[in-house]
Structure formats: structure tokens, C-alpha cells
Protein backbone atom coordinates (compact mmCIF):
# COMPACT_ATOMS: atom_id res chain seq x y z
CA UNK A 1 2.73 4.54 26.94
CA UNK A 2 1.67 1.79 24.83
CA UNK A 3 3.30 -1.89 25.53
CA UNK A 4 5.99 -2.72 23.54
CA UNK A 5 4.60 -6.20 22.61
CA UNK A 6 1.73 -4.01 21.25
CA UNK A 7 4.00 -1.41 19.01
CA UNK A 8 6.09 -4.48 17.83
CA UNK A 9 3.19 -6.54 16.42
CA UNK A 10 1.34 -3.74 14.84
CA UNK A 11 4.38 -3.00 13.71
CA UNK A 12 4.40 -6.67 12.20
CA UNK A 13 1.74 -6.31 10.44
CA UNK A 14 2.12 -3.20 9.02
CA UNK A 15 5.23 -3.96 7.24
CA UNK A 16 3.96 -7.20 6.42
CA UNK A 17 0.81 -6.31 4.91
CA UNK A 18 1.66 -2.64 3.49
CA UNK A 19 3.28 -4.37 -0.08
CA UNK A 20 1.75 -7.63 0.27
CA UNK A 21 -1.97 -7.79 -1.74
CA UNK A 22 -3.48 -8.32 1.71
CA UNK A 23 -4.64 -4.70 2.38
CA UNK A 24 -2.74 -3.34 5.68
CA UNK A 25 -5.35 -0.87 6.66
CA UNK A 26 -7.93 -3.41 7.58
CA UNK A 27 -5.39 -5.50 9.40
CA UNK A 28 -4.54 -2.40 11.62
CA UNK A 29 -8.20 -1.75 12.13
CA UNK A 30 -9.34 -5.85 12.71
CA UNK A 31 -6.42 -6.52 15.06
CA UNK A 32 -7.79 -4.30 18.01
CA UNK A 33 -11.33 -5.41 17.50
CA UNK A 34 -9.94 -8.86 17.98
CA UNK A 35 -7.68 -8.72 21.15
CA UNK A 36 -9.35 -5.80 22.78
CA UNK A 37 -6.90 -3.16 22.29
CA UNK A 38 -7.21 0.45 22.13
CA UNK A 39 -6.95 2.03 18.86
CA UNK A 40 -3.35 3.25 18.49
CA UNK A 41 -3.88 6.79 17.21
CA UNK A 42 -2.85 8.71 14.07
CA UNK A 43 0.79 9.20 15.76
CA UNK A 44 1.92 5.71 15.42
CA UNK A 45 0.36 5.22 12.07
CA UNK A 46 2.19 7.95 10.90
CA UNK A 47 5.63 6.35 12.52
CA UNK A 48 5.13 3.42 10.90
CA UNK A 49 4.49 4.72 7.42
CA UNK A 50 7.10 6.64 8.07
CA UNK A 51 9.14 3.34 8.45
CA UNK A 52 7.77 1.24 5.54
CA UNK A 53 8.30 4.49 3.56
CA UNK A 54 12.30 4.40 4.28
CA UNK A 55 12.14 1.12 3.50
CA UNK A 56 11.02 0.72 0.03
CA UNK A 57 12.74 3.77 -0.79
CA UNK A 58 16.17 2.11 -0.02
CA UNK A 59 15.22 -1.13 -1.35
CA UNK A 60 14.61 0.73 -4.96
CA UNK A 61 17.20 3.61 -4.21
CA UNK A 62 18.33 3.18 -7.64
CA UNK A 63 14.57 3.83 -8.86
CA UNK A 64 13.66 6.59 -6.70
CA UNK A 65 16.68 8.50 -7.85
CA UNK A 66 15.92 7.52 -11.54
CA UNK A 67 12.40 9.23 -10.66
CA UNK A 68 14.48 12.46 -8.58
CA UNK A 69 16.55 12.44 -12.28
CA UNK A 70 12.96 12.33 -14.69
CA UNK A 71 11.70 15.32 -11.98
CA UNK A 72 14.63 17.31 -12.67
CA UNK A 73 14.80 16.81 -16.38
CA UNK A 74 10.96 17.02 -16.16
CA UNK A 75 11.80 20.93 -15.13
CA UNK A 76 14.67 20.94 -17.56
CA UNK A 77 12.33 20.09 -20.45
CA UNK A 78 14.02 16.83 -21.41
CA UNK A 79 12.57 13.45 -22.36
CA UNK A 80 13.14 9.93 -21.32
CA UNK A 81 12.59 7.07 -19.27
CA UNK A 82 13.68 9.04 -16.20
CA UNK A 83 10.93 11.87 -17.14
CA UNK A 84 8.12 8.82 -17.84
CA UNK A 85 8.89 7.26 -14.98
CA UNK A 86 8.45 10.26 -12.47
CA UNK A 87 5.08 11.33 -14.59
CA UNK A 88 3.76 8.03 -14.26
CA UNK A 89 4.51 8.21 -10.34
CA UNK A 90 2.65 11.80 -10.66
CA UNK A 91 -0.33 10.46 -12.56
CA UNK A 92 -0.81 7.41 -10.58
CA UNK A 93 -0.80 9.33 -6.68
CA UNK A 94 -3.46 11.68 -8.46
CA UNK A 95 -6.88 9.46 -8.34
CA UNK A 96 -5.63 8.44 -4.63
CA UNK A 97 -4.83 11.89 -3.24
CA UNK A 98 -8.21 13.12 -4.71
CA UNK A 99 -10.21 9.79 -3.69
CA UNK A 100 -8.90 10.30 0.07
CA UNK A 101 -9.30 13.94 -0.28
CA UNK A 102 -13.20 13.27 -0.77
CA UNK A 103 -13.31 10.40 1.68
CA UNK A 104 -11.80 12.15 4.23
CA UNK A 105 -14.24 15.27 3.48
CA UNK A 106 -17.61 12.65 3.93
CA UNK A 107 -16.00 10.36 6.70
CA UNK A 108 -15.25 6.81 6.26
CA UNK A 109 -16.54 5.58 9.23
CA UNK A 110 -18.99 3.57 7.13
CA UNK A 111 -16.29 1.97 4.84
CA UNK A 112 -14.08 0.57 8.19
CA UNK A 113 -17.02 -2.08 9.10
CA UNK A 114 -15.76 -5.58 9.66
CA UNK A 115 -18.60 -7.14 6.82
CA UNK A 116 -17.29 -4.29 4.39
CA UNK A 117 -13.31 -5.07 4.92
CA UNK A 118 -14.38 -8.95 4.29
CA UNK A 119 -16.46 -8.92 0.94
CA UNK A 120 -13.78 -6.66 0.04
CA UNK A 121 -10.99 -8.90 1.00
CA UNK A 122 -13.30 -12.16 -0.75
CA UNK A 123 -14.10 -9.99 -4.01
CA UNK A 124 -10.86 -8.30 -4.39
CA UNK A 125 -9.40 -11.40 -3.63
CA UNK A 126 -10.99 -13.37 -6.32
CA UNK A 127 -10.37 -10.34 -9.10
CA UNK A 128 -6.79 -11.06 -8.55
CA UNK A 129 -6.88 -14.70 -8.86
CA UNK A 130 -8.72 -14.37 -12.25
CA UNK A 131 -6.72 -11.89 -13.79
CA UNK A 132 -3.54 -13.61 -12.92
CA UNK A 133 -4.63 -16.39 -14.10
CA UNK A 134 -5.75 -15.64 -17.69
CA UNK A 135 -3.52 -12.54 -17.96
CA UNK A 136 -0.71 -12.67 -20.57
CA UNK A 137 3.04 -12.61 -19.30
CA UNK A 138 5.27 -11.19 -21.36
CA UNK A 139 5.83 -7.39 -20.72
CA UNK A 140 8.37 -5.22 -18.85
CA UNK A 141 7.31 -2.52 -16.50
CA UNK A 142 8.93 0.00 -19.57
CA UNK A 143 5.94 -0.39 -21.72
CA UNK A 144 3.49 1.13 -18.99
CA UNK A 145 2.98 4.43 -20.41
CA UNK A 146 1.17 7.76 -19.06
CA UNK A 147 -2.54 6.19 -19.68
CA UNK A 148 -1.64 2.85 -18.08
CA UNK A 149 -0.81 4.48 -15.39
CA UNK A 150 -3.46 6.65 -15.11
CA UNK A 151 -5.94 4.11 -15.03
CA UNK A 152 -3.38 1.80 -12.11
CA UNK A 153 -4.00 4.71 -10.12
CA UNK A 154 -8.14 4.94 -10.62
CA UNK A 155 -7.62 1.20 -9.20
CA UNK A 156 -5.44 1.61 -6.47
CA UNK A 157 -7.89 4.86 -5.45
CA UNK A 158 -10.30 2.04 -4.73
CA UNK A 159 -7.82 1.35 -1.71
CA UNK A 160 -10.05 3.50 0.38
CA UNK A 161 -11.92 0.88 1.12
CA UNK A 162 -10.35 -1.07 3.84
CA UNK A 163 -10.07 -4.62 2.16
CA UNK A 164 -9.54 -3.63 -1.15
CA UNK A 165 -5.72 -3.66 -0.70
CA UNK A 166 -4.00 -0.10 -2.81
CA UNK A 167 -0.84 -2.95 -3.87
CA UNK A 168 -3.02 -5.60 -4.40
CA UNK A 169 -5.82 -3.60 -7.05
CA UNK A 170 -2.59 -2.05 -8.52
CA UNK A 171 -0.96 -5.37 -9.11
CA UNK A 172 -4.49 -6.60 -10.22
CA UNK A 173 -4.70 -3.58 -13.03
CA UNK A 174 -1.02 -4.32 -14.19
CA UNK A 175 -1.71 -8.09 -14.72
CA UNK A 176 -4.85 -7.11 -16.68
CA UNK A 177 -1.94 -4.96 -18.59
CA UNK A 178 0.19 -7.99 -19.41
CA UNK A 179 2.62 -6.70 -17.13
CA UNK A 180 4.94 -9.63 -16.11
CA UNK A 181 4.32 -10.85 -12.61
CA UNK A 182 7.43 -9.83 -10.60
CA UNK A 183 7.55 -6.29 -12.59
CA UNK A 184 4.00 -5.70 -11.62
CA UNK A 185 5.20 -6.51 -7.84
CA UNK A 186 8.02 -3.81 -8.31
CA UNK A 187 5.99 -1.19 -9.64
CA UNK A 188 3.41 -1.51 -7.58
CA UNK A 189 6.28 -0.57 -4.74
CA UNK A 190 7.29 2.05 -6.38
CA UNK A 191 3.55 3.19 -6.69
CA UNK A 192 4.07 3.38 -2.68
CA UNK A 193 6.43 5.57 -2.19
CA UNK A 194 4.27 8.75 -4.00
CA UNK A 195 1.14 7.52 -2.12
CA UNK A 196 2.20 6.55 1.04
CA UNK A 197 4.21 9.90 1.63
CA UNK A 198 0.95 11.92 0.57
CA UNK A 199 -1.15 9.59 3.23
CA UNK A 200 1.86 10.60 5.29
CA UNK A 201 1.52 14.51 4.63
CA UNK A 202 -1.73 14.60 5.27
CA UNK A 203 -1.62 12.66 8.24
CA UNK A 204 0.92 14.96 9.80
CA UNK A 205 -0.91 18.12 8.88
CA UNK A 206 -3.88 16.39 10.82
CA UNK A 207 -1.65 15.94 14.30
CA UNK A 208 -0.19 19.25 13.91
CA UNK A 209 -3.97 20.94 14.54
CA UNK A 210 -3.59 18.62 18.20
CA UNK A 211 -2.04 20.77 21.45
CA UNK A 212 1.14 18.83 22.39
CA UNK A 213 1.95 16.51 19.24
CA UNK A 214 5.37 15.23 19.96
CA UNK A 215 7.56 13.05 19.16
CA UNK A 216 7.66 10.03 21.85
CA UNK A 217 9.87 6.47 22.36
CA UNK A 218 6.76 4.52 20.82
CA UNK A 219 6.91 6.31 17.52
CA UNK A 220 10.63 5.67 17.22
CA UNK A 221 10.19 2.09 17.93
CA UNK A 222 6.89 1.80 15.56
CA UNK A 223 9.05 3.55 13.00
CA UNK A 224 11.97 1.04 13.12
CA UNK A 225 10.28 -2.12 13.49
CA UNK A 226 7.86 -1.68 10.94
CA UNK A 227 11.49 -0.57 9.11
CA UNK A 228 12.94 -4.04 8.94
CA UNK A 229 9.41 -5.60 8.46
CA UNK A 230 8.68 -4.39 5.40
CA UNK A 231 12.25 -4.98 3.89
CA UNK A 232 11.22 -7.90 4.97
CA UNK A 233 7.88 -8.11 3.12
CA UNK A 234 9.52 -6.34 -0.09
CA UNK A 235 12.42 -8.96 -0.41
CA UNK A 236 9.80 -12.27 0.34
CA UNK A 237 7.45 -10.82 -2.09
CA UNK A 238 9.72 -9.99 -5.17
CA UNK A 239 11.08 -13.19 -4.87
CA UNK A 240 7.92 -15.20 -4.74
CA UNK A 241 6.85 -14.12 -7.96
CA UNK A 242 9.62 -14.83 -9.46
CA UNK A 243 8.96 -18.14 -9.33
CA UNK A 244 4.98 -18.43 -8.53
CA UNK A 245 1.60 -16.65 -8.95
CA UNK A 246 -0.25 -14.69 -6.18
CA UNK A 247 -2.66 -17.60 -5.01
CA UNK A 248 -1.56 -17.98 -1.67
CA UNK A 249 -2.16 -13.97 -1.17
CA UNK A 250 -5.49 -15.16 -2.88
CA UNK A 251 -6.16 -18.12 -0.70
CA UNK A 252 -5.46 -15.67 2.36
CA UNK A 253 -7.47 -12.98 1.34
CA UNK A 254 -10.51 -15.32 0.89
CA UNK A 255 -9.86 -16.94 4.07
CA UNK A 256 -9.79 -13.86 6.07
CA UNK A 257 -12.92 -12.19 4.69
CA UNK A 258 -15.00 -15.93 5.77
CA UNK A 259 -13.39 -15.99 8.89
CA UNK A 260 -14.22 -12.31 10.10
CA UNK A 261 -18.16 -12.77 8.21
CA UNK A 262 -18.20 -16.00 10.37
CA UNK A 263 -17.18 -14.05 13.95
CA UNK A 264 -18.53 -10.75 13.52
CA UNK A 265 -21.54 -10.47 11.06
């Protein structure tokens, strides 16, 4: 039985941090290093992506059924944005499913050190201030096309590193585009849903080797929490770049990476 102050603020901070450009996987991995916690197992990560999942799907209901419609026409033979769309989704997930594929085959246990996650944070970091910087402004998210999206999904595949951040090297690739800042922000979401529910899949194949995987109270509450935290994250986020760049996810990312080079390395 894990503590519910526990479940609630990892829940925090994965719905927080899974759409922000802060990397959530190195947040979940710092935070028990920090306060002494146990690790809290492959079960609750799986609750909570289940969570942040549900979430983005119903914040972009109107997408995901636009990318339902382009897999059905897809079948159908037809062409259109509907069809793009849900090839572009397909595309995209493929560089991550195959770069976690091979990273889970060799271990990462390497790649989850606390001086790795910061130069990654720092570097990555600094990428993104650049390229939003001297990026152009000016296009929609309905000029990405099959290639673009292709190569958004090599980027976000370097999201196996803890640090790198998979929404923060996708909305680094689509400002490098010329995507506009707040479309880049929404299709970098929508890049979620594909990859997260692989990460998901896999995950759950993984627990159901284990003698006894159940479902329990914690994951329920891990599930909804991290639920309303990510609507949370989705809504501030979407309307922050609206009207600003991403230099305070910038500023953050640096910060963290000097902070955890200046306690633990």
C-alpha cells in the first residue's frame, strides 16, 4: 500500500510533466532519489499513463476521431486530411516503438543516471531555446506532411533518454519546421496519444508475465489524479503559447540539469 500523499504527487508530476517540454520520465525517476522513496513499480506507471492517456484523448476528441475517420478511410482506400493525419500518427510512433524496442532489448539502466538526465535536460534545453528563437512562424499543423513527420518521430525516439523530453524534441523538430508555436504544442499532443498507448501496451504485456498482477485502489487513484493533472498541463500549455515562447520550459530545464550536476555528480 503506497501513501496516498505519495500516489498524489507522482501523480503531479506526471501529468504535469508528460506534455510539458520538461521530460516526465526523469522527474519520476529523480523524485525518489531525492526524498528517499521506493521506486513505485511498473503498475502505477502504467495507471498513470493510463490517466494522462484519457486525458489528451478527450481534450482533442474531435482529433482523435478525425484520426479513427483517416484509419477507416485509410482501409477504405480514400484520401484526405483524415487519412494524412492518421498516417502521420502511424509514421511518427514508428522510430519510438522501434527505439524502445532496442532499448528495452540492451537495458537502459545506463541511460537513467542522474549526470545523463541533466546534460540532457541542459542540452535539450538549449536546442529548444535556439530553434524557437530563430525559427520562422507562420505555418499550420496541415502542411506537416508524411516526411515531416517521419523525421518528428526520429526526434521524439531520442526520448529514450531520460532528459531528452519525447514533447519537448518533437516540439523542437516542428519549430525547426516553421510550424507555428501553439500548433506545434497541439501536435505534439496528439503525437502522445499513438506513443504513449504503445509505452502502455508494452508495459502491460510486461506485468502480465508477473504471478498476481491486479488491479489495486493505488492504481485507480494514480490513474485519476494524474487524469485531471494533465488536463491541467494540456489547457496551461496551449494557452501559453498562444501568447509566449517556451523560455520558461527552457529556463527550467537548464535549471534542473545544474541543480541535480551540483547535488549528485
Amino acid at each position: 500500500m503506497i501513501p496516498f500523499i505519495h500516489i498524489l504527487i507522482l501523480a503531479l508530476i506526471q501529468g504535469i510533466t508528460e506534455f510539458l517540454p520538461i521530460s516526465s520520465t526523469a522527474h519520476l525517476i529523480i523524485l525518489p532519489k531525492l526524498v528517499g522513496w521506493n521506486e513505485q513499480g511498473i503498475e502505477l506507471d502504467i495507471a498513470m499513463h493510463i490517466g494522462s492517456l484519457a486525458a489528451v484523448m478527450l481534450y482533442f476528441w474531435r482529433d482523435v476521431m478525425s484520426m479513427l475517420t483517416g484509419g477507416i478511410n485509410v482501409l477504405r482506400g480514400k484520401r484526405g486530411y483524415d487519412a494524412d493525419l492518421f498516417w502521420q500518427m502511424v509514421i511518427a510512433t514508428i522510430p519510438v516503438v522501434a527505439l524502445g524496442a532496442l532499448a528495452s532489448y540492451l537495458g537502459t539502466d545506463h541511460l537513467r543516471q542522474i549526470w545523463v538526465m541533466a546534460w540532457a535536460s541542459i542540452i535539450f534545453g538549449i536546442l529548444l531555446f535556439i530553434v524557437d528563437k530563430y525559427a520562422k512562424n507562420n505555418k499550420p499543423i496541415t502542411k506537416i506532411t508524411k516526411s515531416h513527420a517521419f523525421l518528428v518521430g526520429l526526434t521524439q525516439a531520442c526520448a529514450v533518454v531520460p532528459g531528452v523530453s519525447r514533447s519537448g524534441a518533437s516540439v523542437t523538430a516542428l519549430r525547426a519546421m516553421g510550424i507555428e508555436r501553439a500548433e506545434a504544442a497541439k501536435y505534439s499532443c496528439l503525437l502522445s496519444i499513438p506513443t504513449i498507448f504503445a509505452s502502455g501496451t508494452f508495459m502491460i504485456m510486461q506485468i502480465m508475465k508477473l504471478d498476481g498482477a491486479h488491479i489495486t485502489a493505488d492504481q485507480l487513484y494514480a490513474a485519476g489524479l494524474a487524469f485531471i493533472f494533465s488536463l491541467l498541463s494540456i489547457t496551461f500549455m496551449l494557452n501559453w503559447v498562444r501568447r509566449a515562447n517556451f523560455n520558461i520550459f527552457v529556463v527550467y530545464r537548464v535549471g534542473l540539469g545544474i541543480v541535480l550536476l551540483y547535488l549528485f555528480v
